[in-house]
C-alpha atoms as a PDB file:
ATOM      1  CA  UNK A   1     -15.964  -8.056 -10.165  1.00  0.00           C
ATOM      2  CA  UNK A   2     -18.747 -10.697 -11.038  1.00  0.00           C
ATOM      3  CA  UNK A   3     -19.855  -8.182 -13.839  1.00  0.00           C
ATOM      4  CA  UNK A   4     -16.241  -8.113 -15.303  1.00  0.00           C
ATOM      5  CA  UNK A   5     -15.629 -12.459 -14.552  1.00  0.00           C
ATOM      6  CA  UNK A   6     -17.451 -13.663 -17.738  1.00  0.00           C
ATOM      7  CA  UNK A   7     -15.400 -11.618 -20.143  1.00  0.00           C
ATOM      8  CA  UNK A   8     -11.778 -12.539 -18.317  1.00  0.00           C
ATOM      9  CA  UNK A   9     -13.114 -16.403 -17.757  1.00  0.00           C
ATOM     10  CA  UNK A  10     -13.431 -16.291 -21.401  1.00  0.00           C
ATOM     11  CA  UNK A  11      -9.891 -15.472 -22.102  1.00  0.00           C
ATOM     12  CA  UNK A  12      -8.947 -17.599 -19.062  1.00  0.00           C
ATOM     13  CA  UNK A  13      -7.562 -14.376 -17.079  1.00  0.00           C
ATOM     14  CA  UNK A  14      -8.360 -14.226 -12.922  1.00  0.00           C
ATOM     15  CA  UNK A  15      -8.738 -10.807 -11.936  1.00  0.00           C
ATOM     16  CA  UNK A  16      -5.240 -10.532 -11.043  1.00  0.00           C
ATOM     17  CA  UNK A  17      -3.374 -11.708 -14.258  1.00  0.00           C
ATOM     18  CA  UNK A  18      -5.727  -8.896 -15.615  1.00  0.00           C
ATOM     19  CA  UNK A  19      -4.585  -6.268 -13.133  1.00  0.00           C
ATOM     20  CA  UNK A  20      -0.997  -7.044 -13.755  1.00  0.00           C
ATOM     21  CA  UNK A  21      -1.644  -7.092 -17.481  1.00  0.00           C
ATOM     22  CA  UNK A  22      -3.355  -3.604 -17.535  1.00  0.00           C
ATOM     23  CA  UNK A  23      -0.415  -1.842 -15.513  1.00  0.00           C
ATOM     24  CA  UNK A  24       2.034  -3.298 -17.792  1.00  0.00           C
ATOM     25  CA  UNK A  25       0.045  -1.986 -21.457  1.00  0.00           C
ATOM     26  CA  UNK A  26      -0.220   1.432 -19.207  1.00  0.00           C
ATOM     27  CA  UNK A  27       3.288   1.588 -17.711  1.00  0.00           C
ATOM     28  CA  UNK A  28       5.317  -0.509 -20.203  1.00  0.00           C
ATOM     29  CA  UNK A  29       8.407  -2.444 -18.333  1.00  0.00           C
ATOM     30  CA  UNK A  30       8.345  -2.882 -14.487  1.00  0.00           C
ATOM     31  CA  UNK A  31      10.330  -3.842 -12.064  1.00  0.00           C
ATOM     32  CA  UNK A  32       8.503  -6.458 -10.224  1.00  0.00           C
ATOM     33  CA  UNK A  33       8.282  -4.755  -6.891  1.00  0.00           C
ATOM     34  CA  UNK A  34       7.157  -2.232  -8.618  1.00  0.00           C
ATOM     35  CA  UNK A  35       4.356  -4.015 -10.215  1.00  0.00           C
ATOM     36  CA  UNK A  36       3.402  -5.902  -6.657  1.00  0.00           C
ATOM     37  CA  UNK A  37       2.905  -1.811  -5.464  1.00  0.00           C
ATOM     38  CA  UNK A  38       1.345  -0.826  -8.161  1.00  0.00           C
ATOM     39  CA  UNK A  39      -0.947  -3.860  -8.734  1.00  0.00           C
ATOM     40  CA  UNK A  40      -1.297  -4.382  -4.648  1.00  0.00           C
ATOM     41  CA  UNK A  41      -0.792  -7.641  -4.995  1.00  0.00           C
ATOM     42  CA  UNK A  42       1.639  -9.536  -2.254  1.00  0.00           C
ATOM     43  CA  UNK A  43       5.238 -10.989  -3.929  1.00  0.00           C
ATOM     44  CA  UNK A  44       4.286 -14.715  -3.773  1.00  0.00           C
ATOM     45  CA  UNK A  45       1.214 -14.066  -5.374  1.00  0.00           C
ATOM     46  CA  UNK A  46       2.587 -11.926  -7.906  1.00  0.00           C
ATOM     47  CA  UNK A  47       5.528 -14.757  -8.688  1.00  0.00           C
ATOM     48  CA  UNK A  48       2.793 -17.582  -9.352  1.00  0.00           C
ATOM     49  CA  UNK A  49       0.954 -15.002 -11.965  1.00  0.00           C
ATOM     50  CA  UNK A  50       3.827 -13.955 -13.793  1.00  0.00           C
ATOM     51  CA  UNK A  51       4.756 -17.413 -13.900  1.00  0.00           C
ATOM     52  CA  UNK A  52       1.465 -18.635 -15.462  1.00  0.00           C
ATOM     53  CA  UNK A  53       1.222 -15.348 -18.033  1.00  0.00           C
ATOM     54  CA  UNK A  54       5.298 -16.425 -18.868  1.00  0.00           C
ATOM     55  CA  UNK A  55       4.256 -19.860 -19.716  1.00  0.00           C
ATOM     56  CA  UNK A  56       1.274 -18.615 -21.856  1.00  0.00           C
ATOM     57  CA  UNK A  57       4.006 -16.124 -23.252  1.00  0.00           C
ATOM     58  CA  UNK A  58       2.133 -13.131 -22.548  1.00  0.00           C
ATOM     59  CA  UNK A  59       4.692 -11.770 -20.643  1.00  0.00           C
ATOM     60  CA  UNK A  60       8.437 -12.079 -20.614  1.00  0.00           C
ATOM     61  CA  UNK A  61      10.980 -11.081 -17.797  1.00  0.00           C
ATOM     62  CA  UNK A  62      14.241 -10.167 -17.846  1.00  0.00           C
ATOM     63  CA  UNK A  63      17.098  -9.429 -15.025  1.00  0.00           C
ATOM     64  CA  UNK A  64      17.194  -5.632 -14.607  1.00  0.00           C
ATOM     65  CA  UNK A  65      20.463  -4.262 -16.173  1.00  0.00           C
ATOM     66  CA  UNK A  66      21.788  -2.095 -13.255  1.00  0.00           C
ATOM     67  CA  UNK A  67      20.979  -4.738 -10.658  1.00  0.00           C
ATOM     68  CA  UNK A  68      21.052  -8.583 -12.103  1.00  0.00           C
ATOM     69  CA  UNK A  69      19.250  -9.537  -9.195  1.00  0.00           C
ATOM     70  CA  UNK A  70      16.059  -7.777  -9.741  1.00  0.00           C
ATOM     71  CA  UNK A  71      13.214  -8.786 -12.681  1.00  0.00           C
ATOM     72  CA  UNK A  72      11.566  -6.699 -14.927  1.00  0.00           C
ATOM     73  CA  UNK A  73       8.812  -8.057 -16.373  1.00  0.00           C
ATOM     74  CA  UNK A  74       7.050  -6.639 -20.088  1.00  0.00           C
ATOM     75  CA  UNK A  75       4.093  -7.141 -21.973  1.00  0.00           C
ATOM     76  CA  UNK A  76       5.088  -9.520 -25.014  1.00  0.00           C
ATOM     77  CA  UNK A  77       2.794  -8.878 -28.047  1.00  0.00           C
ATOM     78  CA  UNK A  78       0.789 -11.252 -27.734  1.00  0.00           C
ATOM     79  CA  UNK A  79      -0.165  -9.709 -23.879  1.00  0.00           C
ATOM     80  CA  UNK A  80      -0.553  -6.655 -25.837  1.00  0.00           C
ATOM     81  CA  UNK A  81      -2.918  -8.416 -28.515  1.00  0.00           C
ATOM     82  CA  UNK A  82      -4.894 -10.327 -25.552  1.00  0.00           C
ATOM     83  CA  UNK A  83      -5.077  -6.210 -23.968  1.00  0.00           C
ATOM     84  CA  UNK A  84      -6.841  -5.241 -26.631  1.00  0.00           C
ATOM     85  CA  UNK A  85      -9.486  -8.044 -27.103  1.00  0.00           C
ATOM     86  CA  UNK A  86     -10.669  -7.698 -23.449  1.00  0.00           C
ATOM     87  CA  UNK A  87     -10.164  -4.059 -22.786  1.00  0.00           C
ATOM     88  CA  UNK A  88     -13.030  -2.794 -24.843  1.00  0.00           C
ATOM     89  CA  UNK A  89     -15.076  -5.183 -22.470  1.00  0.00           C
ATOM     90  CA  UNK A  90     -13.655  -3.579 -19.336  1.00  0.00           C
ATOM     91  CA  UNK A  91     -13.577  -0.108 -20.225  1.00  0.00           C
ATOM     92  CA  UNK A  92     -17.865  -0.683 -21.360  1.00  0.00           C
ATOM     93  CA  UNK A  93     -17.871  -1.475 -17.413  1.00  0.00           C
ATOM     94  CA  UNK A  94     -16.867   1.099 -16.037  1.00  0.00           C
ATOM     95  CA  UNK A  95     -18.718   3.067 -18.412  1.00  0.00           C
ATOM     96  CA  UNK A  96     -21.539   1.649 -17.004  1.00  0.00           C
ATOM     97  CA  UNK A  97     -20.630   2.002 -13.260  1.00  0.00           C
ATOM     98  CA  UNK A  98     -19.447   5.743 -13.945  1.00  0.00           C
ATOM     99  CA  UNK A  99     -23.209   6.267 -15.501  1.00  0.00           C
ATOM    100  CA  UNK A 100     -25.256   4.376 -12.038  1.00  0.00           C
ATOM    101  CA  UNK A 101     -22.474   6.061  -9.387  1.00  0.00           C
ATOM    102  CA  UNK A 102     -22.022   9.477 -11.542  1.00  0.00           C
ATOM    103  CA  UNK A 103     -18.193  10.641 -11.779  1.00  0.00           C
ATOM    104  CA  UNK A 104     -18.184  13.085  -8.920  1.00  0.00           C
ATOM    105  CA  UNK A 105     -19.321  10.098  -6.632  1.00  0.00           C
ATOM    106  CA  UNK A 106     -16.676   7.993  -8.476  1.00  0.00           C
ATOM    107  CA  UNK A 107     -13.576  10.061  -7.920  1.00  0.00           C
ATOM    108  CA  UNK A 108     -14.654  10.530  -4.435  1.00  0.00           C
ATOM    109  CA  UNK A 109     -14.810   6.646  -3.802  1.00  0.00           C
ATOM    110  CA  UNK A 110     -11.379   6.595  -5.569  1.00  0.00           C
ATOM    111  CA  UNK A 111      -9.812   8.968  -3.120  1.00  0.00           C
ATOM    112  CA  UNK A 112     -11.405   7.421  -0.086  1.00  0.00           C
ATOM    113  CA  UNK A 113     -10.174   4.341  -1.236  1.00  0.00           C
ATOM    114  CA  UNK A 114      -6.534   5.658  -1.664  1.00  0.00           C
ATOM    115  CA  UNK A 115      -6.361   7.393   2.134  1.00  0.00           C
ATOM    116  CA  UNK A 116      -7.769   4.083   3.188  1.00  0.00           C
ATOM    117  CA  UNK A 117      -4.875   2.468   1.972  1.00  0.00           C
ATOM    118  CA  UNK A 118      -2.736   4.290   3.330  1.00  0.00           C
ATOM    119  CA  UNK A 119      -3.473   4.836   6.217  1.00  0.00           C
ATOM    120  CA  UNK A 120      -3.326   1.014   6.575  1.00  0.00           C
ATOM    121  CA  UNK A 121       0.087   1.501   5.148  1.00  0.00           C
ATOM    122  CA  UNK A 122       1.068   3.999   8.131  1.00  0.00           C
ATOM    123  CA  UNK A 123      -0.496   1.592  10.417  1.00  0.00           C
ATOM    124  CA  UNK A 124       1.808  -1.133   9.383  1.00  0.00           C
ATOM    125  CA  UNK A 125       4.904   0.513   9.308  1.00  0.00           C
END
Protein backbone atom coordinates (compact mmCIF):
# COMPACT_ATOMS: atom_id res chain seq x y z
CA UNK A 1 0.00 0.00 0.00
CA UNK A 2 2.92 2.55 0.67
CA UNK A 3 3.37 2.63 -3.22
CA UNK A 4 -0.39 3.55 -3.71
CA UNK A 5 -0.42 6.21 -0.14
CA UNK A 6 1.09 9.28 -1.94
CA UNK A 7 -1.47 9.40 -4.69
CA UNK A 8 -4.70 8.80 -2.14
CA UNK A 9 -2.89 11.26 0.63
CA UNK A 10 -3.06 13.66 -2.12
CA UNK A 11 -6.73 13.51 -2.58
CA UNK A 12 -7.03 12.98 1.20
CA UNK A 13 -8.49 9.26 0.70
CA UNK A 14 -7.18 6.33 3.46
CA UNK A 15 -7.05 3.16 1.80
CA UNK A 16 -10.41 2.31 2.86
CA UNK A 17 -12.54 5.35 1.65
CA UNK A 18 -10.71 4.24 -1.62
CA UNK A 19 -11.80 0.61 -1.40
CA UNK A 20 -15.33 1.57 -0.72
CA UNK A 21 -15.17 4.15 -3.48
CA UNK A 22 -13.88 1.65 -6.16
CA UNK A 23 -16.70 -1.04 -5.38
CA UNK A 24 -19.25 1.55 -5.63
CA UNK A 25 -17.92 3.11 -9.49
CA UNK A 26 -17.73 -0.93 -10.21
CA UNK A 27 -21.01 -2.09 -8.64
CA UNK A 28 -23.11 1.12 -8.68
CA UNK A 29 -25.70 1.24 -5.51
CA UNK A 30 -25.08 -1.06 -2.45
CA UNK A 31 -26.62 -2.03 0.27
CA UNK A 32 -24.29 -1.35 3.05
CA UNK A 33 -23.82 -4.86 4.27
CA UNK A 34 -23.22 -5.53 1.13
CA UNK A 35 -20.47 -3.11 0.71
CA UNK A 36 -18.86 -4.14 4.37
CA UNK A 37 -18.66 -7.94 2.40
CA UNK A 38 -17.59 -6.81 -0.47
CA UNK A 39 -15.07 -4.18 0.77
CA UNK A 40 -14.13 -6.58 4.00
CA UNK A 41 -14.32 -3.96 6.03
CA UNK A 42 -16.15 -4.47 9.69
CA UNK A 43 -19.76 -2.29 10.07
CA UNK A 44 -18.39 0.34 12.53
CA UNK A 45 -15.64 0.98 10.42
CA UNK A 46 -17.56 1.13 7.39
CA UNK A 47 -20.25 3.70 9.23
CA UNK A 48 -17.33 6.25 10.18
CA UNK A 49 -16.14 6.16 6.25
CA UNK A 50 -19.33 6.61 4.72
CA UNK A 51 -19.88 9.21 7.13
CA UNK A 52 -16.71 11.20 6.27
CA UNK A 53 -17.16 10.54 2.16
CA UNK A 54 -21.17 11.86 2.98
CA UNK A 55 -19.88 14.96 4.50
CA UNK A 56 -17.36 15.54 1.61
CA UNK A 57 -20.50 14.64 -0.60
CA UNK A 58 -18.89 11.99 -2.43
CA UNK A 59 -21.32 9.67 -1.53
CA UNK A 60 -24.97 9.84 -0.67
CA UNK A 61 -27.22 7.17 1.12
CA UNK A 62 -30.54 6.51 1.03
CA UNK A 63 -33.06 4.02 3.05
CA UNK A 64 -33.52 0.95 0.81
CA UNK A 65 -37.09 0.99 -0.68
CA UNK A 66 -38.26 -2.60 0.19
CA UNK A 67 -36.83 -2.43 3.70
CA UNK A 68 -36.67 1.37 5.26
CA UNK A 69 -34.41 0.11 7.69
CA UNK A 70 -31.53 -0.78 5.57
CA UNK A 71 -29.00 1.99 3.65
CA UNK A 72 -27.90 2.00 0.34
CA UNK A 73 -25.22 4.01 -0.25
CA UNK A 74 -24.13 5.52 -4.18
CA UNK A 75 -21.41 7.19 -5.71
CA UNK A 76 -22.52 11.00 -6.13
CA UNK A 77 -20.73 12.62 -9.13
CA UNK A 78 -18.45 14.16 -7.65
CA UNK A 79 -17.18 10.41 -6.08
CA UNK A 80 -17.39 9.51 -9.61
CA UNK A 81 -15.21 12.65 -10.75
CA UNK A 82 -12.67 12.05 -7.67
CA UNK A 83 -12.73 7.95 -9.33
CA UNK A 84 -11.45 9.08 -12.20
CA UNK A 85 -8.60 11.47 -11.10
CA UNK A 86 -6.99 8.74 -8.91
CA UNK A 87 -7.80 5.62 -10.79
CA UNK A 88 -5.38 6.12 -13.61
CA UNK A 89 -2.80 6.27 -10.64
CA UNK A 90 -3.96 2.95 -9.22
CA UNK A 91 -4.54 1.02 -12.18
CA UNK A 92 -0.40 2.25 -13.34
CA UNK A 93 0.21 0.14 -9.97
CA UNK A 94 -0.88 -2.69 -10.54
CA UNK A 95 0.42 -2.50 -13.89
CA UNK A 96 3.54 -2.39 -12.40
CA UNK A 97 3.09 -5.21 -9.79
CA UNK A 98 1.43 -7.49 -12.60
CA UNK A 99 4.87 -6.78 -14.71
CA UNK A 100 7.55 -7.74 -11.29
CA UNK A 101 4.97 -10.80 -10.04
CA UNK A 102 3.87 -11.84 -13.81
CA UNK A 103 -0.06 -12.57 -14.12
CA UNK A 104 0.04 -16.30 -13.70
CA UNK A 105 1.78 -15.66 -10.24
CA UNK A 106 -0.84 -12.89 -9.70
CA UNK A 107 -4.04 -14.81 -10.16
CA UNK A 108 -2.58 -17.52 -8.15
CA UNK A 109 -1.92 -15.11 -5.11
CA UNK A 110 -5.52 -13.90 -5.76
CA UNK A 111 -7.01 -17.32 -5.33
CA UNK A 112 -4.87 -18.24 -2.37
CA UNK A 113 -5.90 -15.21 -0.92
CA UNK A 114 -9.68 -15.91 -1.49
CA UNK A 115 -9.55 -19.77 0.10
CA UNK A 116 -7.66 -18.06 2.85
CA UNK A 117 -10.49 -16.07 3.55
CA UNK A 118 -12.62 -18.35 3.67
CA UNK A 119 -11.58 -20.71 5.25
CA UNK A 120 -11.26 -18.16 8.11
CA UNK A 121 -14.86 -17.57 7.33
CA UNK A 122 -15.71 -21.44 7.97
CA UNK A 123 -13.61 -21.22 10.97
CA UNK A 124 -15.72 -18.55 12.45
CA UNK A 125 -18.96 -19.73 11.81
Amino acid sequence: MKKFQPSLKAHNLSAQQWRVIRALEARGNLDISELSEHCYLLMPSLSRIIQNLEVRELVHRTNSKSDQRRSVISLAQSGKELFDQVAPKSVERYDFITKKFGPGKLELLYELLDELIEKIDEHDE
